[in-house]
Protein backbone atom coordinates (compact mmCIF):
# COMPACT_ATOMS: atom_id res chain seq x y z
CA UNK A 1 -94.74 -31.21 57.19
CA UNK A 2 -94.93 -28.85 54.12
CA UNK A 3 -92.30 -29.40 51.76
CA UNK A 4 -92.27 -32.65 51.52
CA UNK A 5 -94.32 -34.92 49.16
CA UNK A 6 -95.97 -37.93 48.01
CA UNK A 7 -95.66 -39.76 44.68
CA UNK A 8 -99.06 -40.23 43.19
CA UNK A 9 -98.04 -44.14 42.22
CA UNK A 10 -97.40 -44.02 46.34
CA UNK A 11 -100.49 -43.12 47.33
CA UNK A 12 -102.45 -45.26 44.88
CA UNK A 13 -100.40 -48.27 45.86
CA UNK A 14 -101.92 -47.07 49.76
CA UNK A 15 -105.55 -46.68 48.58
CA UNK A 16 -105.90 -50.09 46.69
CA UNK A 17 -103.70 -52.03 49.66
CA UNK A 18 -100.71 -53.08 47.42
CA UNK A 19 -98.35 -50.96 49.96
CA UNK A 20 -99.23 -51.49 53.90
CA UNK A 21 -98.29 -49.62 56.71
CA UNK A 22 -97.31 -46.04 56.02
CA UNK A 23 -95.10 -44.76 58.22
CA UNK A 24 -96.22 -42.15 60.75
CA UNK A 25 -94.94 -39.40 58.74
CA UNK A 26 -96.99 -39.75 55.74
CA UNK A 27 -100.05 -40.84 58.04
CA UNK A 28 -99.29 -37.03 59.25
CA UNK A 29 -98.71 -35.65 55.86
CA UNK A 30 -101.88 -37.37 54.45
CA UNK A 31 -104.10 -36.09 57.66
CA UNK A 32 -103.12 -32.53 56.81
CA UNK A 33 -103.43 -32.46 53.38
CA UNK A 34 -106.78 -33.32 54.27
CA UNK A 35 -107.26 -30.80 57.47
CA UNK A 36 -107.64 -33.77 59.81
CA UNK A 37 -105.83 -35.85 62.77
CA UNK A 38 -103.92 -38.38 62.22
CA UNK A 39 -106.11 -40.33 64.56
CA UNK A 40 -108.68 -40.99 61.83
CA UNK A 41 -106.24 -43.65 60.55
CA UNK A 42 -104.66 -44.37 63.43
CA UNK A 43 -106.63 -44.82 66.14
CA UNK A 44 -110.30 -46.01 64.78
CA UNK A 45 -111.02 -46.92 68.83
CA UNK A 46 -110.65 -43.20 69.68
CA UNK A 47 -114.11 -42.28 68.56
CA UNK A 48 -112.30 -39.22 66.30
CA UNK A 49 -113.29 -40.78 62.78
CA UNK A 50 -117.21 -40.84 63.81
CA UNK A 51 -117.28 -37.35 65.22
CA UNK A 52 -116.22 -36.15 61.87
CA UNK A 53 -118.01 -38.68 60.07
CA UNK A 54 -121.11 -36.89 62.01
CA UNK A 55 -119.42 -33.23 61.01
CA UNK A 56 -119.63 -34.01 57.26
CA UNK A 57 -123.37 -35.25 58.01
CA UNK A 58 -124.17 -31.74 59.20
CA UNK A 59 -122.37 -29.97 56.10
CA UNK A 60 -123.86 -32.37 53.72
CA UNK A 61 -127.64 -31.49 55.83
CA UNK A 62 -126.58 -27.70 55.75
CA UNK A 63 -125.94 -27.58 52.01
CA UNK A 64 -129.91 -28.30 51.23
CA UNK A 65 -131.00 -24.90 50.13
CA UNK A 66 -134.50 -26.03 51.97
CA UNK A 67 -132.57 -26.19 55.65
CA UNK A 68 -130.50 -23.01 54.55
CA UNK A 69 -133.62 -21.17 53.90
CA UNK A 70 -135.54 -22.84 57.30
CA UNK A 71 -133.03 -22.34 59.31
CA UNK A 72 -132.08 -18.40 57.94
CA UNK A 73 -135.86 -17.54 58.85
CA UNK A 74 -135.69 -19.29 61.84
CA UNK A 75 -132.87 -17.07 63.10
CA UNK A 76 -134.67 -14.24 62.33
CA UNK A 77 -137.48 -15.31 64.90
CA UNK A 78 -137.14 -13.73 68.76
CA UNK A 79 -136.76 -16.58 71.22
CA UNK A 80 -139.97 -17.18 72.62
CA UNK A 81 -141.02 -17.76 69.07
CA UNK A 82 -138.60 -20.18 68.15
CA UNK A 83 -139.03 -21.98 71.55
CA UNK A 84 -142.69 -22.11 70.74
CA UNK A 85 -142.10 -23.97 67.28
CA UNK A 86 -139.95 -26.10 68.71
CA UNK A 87 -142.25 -27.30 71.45
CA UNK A 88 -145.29 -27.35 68.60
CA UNK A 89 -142.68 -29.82 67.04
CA UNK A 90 -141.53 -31.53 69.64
CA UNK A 91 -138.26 -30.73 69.73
């Protein structure tokens, strides 16, 4: 797909709904510009679009510099001590 491009009027006219129904080409082009499947727009039944929804949950959750720091000591920690804090927690 590289080499090829979009007009920025283009994709405005897609993101406020005044042009419908890309073709499957710039569905592809717009899904790897973004690093993505094309099944997040295409295919909302395939379950695709809430796994990654979920994904960006975790990198929003792993950007706290509280979890980064928790979870760096926690690595640190030998097994049967981590499996002992997570039992105390109830994990």
């Amino acid at each position: 797909m590289r080499g090829l491009a979009l007009s920025a009027p283009y994709l405005s006219q897609l993101r406020t709904g005044e042009r419908k129904r890309p073709s499957e080409q710039t569905v592809e082009m717009i899904a790897e510009f973004f690093g993505i499947r094309s099944e997040y727009f295409t295919s909302p039944e395939s379950g695709y679009g809430e796994w990654l929804d979920s994904e960006l949950r975790w990198l929003e959750v792993a950007h706290d510099p509280d979890v980064r720091r928790l979870t760096t000591m926690l690595t640190a920690l030998d097994t049967d001590t981590r499996e002992q804090l997570m039992s105390a927690a109830g994990i």
